[in-house]
PDB file of N, CA and C in Angstrom:
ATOM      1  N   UNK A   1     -60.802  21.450 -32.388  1.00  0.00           N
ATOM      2  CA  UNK A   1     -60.358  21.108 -31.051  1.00  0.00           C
ATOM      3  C   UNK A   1     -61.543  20.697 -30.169  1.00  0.00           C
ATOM      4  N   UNK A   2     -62.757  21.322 -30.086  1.00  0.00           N
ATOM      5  CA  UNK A   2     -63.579  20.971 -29.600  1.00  0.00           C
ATOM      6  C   UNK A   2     -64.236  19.958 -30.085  1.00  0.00           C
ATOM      7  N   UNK A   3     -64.449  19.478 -31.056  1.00  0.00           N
ATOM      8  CA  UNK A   3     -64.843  17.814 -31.583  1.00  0.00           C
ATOM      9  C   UNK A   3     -63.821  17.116 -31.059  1.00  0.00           C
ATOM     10  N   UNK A   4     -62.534  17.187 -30.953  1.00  0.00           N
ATOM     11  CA  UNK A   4     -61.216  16.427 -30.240  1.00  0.00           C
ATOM     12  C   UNK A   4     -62.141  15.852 -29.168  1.00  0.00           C
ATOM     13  N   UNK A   5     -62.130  16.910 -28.396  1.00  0.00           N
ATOM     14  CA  UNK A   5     -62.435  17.103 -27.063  1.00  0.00           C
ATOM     15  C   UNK A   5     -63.848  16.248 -26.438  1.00  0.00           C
ATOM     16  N   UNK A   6     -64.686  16.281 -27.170  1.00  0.00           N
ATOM     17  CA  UNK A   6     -66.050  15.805 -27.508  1.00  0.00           C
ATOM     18  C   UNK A   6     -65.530  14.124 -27.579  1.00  0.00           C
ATOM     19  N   UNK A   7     -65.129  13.586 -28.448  1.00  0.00           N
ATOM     20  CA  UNK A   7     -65.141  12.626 -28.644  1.00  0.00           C
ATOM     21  C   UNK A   7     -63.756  11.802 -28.050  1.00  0.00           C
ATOM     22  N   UNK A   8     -63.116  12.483 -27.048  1.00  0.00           N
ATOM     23  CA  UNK A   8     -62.078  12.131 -26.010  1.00  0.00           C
ATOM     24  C   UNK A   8     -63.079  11.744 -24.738  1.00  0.00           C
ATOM     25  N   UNK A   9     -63.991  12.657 -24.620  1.00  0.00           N
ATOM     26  CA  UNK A   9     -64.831  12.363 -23.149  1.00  0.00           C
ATOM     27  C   UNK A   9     -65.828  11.651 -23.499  1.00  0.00           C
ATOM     28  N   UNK A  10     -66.385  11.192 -24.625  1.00  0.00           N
ATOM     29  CA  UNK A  10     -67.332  10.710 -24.808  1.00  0.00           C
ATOM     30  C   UNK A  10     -66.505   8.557 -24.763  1.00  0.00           C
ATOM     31  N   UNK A  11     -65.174   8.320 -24.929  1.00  0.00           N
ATOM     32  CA  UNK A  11     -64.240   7.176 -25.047  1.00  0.00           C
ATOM     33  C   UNK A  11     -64.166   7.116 -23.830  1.00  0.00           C
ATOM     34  N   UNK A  12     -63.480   8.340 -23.144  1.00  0.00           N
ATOM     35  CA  UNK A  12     -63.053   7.836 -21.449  1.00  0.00           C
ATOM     36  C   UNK A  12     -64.730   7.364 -20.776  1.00  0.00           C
ATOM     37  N   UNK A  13     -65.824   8.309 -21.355  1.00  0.00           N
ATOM     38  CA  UNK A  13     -66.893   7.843 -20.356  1.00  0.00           C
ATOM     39  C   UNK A  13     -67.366   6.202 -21.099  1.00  0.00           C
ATOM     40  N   UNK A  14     -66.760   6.076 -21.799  1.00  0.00           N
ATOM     41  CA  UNK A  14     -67.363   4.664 -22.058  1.00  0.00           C
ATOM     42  C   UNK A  14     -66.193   3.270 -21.730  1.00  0.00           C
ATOM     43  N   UNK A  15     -65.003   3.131 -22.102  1.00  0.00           N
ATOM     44  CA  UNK A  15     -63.803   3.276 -21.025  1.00  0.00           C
ATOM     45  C   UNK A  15     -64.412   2.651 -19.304  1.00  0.00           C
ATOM     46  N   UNK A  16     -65.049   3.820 -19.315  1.00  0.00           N
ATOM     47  CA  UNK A  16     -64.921   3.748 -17.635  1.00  0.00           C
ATOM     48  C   UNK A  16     -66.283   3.059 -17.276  1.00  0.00           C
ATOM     49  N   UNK A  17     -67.446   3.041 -18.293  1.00  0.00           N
ATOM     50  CA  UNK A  17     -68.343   2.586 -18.159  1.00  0.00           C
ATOM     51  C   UNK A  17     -67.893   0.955 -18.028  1.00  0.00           C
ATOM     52  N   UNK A  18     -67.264   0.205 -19.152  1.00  0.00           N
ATOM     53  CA  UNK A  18     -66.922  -0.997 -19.405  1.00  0.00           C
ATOM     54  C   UNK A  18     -65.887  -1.662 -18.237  1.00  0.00           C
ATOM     55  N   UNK A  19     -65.679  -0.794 -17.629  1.00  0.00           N
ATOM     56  CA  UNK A  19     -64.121  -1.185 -17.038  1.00  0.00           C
ATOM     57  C   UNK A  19     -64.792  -2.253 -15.445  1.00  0.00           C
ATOM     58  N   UNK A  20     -63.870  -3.230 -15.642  1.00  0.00           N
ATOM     59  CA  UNK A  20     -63.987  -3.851 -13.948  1.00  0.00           C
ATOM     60  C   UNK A  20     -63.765  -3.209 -13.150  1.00  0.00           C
ATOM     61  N   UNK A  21     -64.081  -2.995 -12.011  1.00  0.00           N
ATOM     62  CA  UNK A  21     -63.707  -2.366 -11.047  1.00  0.00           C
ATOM     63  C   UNK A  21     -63.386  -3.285  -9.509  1.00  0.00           C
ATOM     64  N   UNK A  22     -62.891  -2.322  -8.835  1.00  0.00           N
ATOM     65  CA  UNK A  22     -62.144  -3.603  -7.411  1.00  0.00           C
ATOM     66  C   UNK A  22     -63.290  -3.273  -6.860  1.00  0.00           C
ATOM     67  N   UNK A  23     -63.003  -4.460  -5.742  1.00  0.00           N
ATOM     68  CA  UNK A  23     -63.663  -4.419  -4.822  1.00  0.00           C
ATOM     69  C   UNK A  23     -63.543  -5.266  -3.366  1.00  0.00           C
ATOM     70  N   UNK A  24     -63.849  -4.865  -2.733  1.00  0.00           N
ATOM     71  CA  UNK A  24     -63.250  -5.391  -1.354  1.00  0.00           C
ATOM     72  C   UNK A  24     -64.199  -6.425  -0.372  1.00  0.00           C
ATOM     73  N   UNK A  25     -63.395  -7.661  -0.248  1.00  0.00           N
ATOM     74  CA  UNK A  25     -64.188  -8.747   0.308  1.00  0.00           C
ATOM     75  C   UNK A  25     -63.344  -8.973   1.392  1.00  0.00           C
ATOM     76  N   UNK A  26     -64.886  -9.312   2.000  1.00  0.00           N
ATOM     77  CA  UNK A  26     -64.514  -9.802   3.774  1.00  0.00           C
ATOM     78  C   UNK A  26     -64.533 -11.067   3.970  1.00  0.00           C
ATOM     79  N   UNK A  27     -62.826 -11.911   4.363  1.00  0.00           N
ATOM     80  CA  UNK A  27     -62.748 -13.055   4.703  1.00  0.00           C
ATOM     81  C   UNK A  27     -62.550 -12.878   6.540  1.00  0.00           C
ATOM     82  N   UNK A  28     -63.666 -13.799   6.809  1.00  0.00           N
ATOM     83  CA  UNK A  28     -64.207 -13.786   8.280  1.00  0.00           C
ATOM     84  C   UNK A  28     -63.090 -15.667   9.209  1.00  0.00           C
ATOM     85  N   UNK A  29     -62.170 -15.811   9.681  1.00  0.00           N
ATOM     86  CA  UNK A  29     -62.177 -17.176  10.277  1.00  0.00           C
ATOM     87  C   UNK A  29     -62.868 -17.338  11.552  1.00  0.00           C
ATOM     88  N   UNK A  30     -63.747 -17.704  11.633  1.00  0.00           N
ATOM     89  CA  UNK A  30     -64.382 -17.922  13.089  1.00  0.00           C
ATOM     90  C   UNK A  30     -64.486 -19.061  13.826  1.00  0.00           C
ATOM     91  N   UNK A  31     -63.144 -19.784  13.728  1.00  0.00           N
ATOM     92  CA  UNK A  31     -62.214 -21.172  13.925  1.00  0.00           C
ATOM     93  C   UNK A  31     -61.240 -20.664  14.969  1.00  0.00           C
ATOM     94  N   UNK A  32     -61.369 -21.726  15.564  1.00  0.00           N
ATOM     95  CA  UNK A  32     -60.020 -21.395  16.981  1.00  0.00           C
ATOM     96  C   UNK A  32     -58.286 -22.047  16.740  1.00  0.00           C
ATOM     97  N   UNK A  33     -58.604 -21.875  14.661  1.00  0.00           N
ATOM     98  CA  UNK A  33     -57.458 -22.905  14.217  1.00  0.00           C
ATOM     99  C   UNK A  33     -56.918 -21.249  13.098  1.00  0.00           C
ATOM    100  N   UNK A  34     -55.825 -21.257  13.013  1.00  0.00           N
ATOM    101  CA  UNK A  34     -55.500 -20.552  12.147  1.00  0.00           C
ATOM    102  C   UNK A  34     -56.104 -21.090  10.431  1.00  0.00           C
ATOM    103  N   UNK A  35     -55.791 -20.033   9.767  1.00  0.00           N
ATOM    104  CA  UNK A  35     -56.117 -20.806   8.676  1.00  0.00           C
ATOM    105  C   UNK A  35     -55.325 -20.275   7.667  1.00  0.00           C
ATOM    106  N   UNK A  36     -55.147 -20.546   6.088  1.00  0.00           N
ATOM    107  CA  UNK A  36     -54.598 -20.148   4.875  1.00  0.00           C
ATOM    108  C   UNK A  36     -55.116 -20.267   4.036  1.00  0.00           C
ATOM    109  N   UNK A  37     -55.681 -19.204   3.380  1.00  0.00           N
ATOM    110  CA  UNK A  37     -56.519 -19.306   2.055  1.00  0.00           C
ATOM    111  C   UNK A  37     -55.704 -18.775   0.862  1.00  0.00           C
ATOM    112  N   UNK A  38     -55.937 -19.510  -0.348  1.00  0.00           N
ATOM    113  CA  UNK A  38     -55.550 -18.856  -1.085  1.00  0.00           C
ATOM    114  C   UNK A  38     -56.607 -18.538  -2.159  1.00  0.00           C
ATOM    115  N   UNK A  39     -56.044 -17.358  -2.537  1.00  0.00           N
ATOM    116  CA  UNK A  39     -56.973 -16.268  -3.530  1.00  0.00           C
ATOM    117  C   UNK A  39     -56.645 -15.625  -4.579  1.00  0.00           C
ATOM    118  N   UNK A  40     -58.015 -16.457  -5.588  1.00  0.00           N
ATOM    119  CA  UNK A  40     -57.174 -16.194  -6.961  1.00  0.00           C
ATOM    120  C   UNK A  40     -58.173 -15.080  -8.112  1.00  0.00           C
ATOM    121  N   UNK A  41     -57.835 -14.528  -8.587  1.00  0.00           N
ATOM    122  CA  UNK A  41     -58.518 -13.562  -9.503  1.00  0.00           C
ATOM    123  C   UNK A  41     -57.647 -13.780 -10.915  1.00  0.00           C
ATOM    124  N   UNK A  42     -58.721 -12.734 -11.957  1.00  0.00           N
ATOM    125  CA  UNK A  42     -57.772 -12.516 -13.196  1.00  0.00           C
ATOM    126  C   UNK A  42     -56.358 -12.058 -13.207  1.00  0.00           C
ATOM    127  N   UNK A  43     -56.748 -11.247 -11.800  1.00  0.00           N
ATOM    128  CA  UNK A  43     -55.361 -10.346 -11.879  1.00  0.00           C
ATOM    129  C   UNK A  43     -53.774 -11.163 -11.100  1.00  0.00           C
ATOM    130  N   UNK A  44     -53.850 -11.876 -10.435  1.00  0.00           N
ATOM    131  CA  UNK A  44     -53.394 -12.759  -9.198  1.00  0.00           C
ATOM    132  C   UNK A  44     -53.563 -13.713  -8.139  1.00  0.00           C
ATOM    133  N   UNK A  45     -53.132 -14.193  -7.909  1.00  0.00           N
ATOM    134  CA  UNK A  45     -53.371 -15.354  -6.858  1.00  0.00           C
ATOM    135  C   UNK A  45     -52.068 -14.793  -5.673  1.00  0.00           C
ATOM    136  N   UNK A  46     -53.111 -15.142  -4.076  1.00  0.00           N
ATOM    137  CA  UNK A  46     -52.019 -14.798  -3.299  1.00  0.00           C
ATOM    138  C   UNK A  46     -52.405 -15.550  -2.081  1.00  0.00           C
ATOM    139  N   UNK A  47     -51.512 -15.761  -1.059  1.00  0.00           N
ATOM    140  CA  UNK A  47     -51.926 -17.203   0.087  1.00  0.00           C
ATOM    141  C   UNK A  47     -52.412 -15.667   1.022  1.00  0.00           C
ATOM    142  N   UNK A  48     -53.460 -15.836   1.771  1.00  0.00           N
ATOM    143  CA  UNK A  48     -53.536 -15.322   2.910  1.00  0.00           C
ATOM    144  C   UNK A  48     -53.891 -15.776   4.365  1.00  0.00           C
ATOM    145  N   UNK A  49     -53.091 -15.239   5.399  1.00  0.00           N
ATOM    146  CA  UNK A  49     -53.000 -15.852   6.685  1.00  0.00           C
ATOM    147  C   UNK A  49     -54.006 -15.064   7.637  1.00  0.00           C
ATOM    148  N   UNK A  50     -54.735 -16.429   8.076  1.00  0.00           N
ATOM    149  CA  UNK A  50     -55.672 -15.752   9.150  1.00  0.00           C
ATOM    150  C   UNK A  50     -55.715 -16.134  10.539  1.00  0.00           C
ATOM    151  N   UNK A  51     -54.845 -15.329  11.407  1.00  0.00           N
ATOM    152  CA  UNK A  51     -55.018 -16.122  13.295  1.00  0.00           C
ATOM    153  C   UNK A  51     -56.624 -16.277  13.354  1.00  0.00           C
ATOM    154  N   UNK A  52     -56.747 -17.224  14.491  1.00  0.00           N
ATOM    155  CA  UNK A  52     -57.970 -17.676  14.997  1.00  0.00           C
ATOM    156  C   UNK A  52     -59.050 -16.493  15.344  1.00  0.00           C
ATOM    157  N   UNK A  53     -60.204 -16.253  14.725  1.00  0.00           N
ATOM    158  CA  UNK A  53     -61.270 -15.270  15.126  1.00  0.00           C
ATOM    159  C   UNK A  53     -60.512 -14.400  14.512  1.00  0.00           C
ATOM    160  N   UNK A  54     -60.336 -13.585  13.071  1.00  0.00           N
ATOM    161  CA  UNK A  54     -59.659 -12.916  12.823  1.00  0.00           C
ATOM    162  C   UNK A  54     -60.791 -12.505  11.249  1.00  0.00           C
ATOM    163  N   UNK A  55     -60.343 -11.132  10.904  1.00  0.00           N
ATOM    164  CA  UNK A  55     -60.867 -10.956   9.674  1.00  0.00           C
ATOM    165  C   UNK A  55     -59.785 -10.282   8.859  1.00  0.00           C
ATOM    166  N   UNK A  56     -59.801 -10.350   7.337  1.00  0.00           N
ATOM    167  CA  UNK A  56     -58.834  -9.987   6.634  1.00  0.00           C
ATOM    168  C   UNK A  56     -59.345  -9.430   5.218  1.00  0.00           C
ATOM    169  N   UNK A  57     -59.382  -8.265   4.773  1.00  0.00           N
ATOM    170  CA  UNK A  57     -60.285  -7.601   3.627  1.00  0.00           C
ATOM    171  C   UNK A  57     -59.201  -7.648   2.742  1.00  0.00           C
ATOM    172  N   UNK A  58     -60.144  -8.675   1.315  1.00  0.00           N
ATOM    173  CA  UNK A  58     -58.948  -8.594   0.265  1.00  0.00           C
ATOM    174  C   UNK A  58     -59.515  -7.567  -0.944  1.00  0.00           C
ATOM    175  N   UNK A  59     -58.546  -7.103  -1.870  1.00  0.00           N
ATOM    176  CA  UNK A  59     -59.248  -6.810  -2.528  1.00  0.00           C
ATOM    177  C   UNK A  59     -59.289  -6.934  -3.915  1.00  0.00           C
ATOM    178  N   UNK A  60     -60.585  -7.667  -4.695  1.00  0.00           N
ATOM    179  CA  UNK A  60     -60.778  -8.406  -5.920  1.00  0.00           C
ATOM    180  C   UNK A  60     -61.097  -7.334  -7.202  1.00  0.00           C
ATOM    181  N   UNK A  61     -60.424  -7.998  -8.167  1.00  0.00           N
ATOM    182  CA  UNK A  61     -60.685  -6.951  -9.435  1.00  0.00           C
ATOM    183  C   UNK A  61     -62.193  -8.035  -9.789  1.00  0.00           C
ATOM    184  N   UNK A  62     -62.910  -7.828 -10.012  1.00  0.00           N
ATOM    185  CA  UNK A  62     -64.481  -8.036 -10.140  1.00  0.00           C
ATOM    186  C   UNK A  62     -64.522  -9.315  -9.611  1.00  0.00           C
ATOM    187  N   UNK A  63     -64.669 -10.706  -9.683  1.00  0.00           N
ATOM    188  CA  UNK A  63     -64.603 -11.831  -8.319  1.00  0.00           C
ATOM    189  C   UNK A  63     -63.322 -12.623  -8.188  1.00  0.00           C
ATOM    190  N   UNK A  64     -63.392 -13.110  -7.228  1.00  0.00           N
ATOM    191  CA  UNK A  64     -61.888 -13.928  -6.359  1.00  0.00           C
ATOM    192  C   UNK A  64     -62.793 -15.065  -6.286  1.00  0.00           C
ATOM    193  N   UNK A  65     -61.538 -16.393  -6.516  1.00  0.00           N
ATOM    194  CA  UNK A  65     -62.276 -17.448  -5.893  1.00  0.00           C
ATOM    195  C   UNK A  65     -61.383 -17.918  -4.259  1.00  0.00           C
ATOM    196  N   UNK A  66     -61.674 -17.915  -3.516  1.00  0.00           N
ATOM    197  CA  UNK A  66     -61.640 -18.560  -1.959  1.00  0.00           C
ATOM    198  C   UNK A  66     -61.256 -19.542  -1.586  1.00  0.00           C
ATOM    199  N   UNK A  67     -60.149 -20.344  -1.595  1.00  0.00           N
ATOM    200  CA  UNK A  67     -59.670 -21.779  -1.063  1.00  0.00           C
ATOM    201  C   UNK A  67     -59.157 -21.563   0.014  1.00  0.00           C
ATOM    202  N   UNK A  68     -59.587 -22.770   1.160  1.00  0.00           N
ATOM    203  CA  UNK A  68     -58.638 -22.758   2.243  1.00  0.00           C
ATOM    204  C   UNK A  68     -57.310 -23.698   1.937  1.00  0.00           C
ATOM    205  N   UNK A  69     -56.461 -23.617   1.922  1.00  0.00           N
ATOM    206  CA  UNK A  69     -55.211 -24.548   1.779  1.00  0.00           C
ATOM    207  C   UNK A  69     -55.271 -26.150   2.048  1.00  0.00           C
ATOM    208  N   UNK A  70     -55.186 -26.900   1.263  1.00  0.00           N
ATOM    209  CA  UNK A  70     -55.550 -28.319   1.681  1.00  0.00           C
ATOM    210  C   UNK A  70     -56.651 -29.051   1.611  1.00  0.00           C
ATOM    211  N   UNK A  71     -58.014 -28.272   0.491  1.00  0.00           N
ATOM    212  CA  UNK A  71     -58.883 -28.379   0.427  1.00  0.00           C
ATOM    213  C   UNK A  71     -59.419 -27.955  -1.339  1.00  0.00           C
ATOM    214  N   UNK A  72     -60.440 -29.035  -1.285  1.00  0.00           N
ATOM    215  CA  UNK A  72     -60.737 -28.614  -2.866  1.00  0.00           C
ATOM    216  C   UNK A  72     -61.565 -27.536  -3.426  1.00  0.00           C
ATOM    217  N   UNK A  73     -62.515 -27.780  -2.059  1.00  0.00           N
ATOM    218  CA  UNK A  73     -63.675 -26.509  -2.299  1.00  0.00           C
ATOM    219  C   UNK A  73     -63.373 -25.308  -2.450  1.00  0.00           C
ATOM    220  N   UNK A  74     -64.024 -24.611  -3.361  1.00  0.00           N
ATOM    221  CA  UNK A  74     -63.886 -22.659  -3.204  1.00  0.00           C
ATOM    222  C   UNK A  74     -64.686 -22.541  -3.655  1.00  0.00           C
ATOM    223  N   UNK A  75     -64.986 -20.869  -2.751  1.00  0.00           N
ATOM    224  CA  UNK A  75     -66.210 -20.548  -2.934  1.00  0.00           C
ATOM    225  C   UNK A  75     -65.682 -18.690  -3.710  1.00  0.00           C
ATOM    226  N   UNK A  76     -66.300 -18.553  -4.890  1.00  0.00           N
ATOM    227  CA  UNK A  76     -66.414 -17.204  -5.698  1.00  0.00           C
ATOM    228  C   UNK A  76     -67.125 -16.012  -4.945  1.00  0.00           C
ATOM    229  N   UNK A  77     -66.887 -14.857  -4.926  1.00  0.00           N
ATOM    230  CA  UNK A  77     -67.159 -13.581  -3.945  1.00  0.00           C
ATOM    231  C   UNK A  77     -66.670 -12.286  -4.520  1.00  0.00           C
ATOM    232  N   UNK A  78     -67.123 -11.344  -4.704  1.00  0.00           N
ATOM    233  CA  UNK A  78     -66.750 -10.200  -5.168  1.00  0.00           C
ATOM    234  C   UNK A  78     -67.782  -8.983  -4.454  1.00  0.00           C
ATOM    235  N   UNK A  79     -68.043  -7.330  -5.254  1.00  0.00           N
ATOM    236  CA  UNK A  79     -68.754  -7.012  -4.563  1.00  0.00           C
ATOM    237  C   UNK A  79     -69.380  -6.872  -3.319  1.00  0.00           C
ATOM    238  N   UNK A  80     -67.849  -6.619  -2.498  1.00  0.00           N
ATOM    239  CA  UNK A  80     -68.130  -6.482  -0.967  1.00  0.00           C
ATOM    240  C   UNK A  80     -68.912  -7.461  -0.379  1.00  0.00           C
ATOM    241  N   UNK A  81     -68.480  -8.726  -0.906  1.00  0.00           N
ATOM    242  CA  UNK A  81     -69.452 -10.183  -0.143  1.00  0.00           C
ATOM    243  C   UNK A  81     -68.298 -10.515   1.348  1.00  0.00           C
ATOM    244  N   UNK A  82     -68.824 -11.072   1.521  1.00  0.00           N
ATOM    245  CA  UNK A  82     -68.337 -11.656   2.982  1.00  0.00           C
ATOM    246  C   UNK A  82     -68.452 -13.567   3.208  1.00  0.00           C
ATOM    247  N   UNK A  83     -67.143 -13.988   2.778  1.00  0.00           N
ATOM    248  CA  UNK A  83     -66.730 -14.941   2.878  1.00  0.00           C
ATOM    249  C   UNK A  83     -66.522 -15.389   4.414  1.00  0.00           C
ATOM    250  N   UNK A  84     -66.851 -16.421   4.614  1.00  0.00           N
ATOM    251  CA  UNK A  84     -66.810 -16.827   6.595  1.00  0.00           C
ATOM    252  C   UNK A  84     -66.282 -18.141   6.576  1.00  0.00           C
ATOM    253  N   UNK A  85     -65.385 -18.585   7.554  1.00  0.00           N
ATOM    254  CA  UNK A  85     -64.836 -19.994   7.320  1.00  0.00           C
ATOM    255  C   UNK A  85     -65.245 -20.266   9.151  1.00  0.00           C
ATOM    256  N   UNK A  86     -66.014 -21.538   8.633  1.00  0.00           N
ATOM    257  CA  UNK A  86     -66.397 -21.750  10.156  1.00  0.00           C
ATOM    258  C   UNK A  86     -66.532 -23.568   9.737  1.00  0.00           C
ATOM    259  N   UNK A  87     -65.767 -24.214  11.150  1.00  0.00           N
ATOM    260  CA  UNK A  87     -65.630 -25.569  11.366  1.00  0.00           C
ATOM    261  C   UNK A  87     -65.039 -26.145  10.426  1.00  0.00           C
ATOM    262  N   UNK A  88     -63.864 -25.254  10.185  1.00  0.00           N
ATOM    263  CA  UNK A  88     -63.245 -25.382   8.978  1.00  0.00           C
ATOM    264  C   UNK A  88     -63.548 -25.643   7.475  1.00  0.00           C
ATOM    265  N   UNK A  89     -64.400 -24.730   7.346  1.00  0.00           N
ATOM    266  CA  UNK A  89     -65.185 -24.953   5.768  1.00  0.00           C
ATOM    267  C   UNK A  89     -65.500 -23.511   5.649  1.00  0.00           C
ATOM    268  N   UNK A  90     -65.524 -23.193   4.328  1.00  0.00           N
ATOM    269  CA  UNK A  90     -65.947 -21.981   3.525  1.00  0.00           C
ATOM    270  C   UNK A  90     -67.274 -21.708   3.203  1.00  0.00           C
ATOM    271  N   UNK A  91     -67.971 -20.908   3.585  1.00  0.00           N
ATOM    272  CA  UNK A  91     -69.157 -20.449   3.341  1.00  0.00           C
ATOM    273  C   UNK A  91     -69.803 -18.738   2.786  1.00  0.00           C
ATOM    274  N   UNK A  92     -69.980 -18.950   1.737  1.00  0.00           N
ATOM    275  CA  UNK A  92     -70.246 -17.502   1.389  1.00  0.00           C
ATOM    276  C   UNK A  92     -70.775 -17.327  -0.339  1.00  0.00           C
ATOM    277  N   UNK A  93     -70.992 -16.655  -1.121  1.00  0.00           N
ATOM    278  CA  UNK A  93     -70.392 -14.903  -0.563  1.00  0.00           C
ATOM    279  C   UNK A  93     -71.831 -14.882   0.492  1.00  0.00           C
ATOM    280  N   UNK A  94     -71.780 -13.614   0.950  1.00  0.00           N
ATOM    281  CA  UNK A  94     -73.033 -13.375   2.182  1.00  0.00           C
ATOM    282  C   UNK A  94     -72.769 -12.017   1.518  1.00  0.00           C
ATOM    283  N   UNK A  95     -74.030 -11.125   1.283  1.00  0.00           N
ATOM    284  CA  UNK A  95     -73.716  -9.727   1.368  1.00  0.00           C
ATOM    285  C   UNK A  95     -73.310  -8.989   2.747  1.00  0.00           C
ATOM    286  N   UNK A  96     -72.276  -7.970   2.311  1.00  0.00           N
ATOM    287  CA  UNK A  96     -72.355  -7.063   3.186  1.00  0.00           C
ATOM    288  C   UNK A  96     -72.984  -6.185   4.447  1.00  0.00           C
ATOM    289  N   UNK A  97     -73.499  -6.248   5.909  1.00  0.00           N
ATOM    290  CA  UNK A  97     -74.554  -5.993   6.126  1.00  0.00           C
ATOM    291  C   UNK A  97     -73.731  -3.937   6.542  1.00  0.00           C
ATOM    292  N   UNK A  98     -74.940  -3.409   6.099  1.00  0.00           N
ATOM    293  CA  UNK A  98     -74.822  -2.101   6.464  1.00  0.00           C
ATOM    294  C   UNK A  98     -74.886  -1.540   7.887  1.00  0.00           C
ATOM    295  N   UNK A  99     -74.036  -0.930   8.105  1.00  0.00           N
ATOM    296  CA  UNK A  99     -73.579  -0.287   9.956  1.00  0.00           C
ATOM    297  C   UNK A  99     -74.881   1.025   9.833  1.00  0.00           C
ATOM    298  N   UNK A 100     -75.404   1.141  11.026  1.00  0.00           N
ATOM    299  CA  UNK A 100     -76.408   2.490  10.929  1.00  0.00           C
ATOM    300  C   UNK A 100     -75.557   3.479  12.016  1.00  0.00           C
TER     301      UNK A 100
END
């Protein structure tokens, strides 16, 4: 039972070592235009709506790519990056900046 046991925790810790993990990205619009991005990962694709000066935290199983609706460009972001759409264009990832 204890070799069971041994080599059950020794799978989950490797398991968990390998595994993607989420993570949460900051889409910033700093446009006085609404906007619609859509956002696509391994896991899903989904449209998201942003009023003017608005922020919206999605959250990506390891990276998302970033389209604004009606547009070809996207920009890839994961790891708590910070996506910003300004003059109607996508710019990012940007890291995260830390609050003191």
């Amino acid at each position: 039972m204890r070799r069971f046991l041994t080599v059950l925790t020794m799978a989950m810790t490797m398991a968990a070592a390998t595994a993607t993990t989420a993570s949460a990205v900051d889409v910033r619009n700093e446009d006085a235009t609404e906007r619609v991005v859509t956002v696509t990962s391994s896991a899903m694709t989904t449209r998201v709506f942003l009023p003017p000066r608005s922020l919206a935290i999605v959250i990506c199983v390891g990276t998302c790519k970033f389209r604004i609706e009606g547009q070809a460009t996207a920009v890839e972001a994961g790891r708590s990056d910070v996506v910003t759409i300004q003059d109607g264009a996508l710019s990012g990832p940007a890291p995260a900046v830390a609050s003191r």
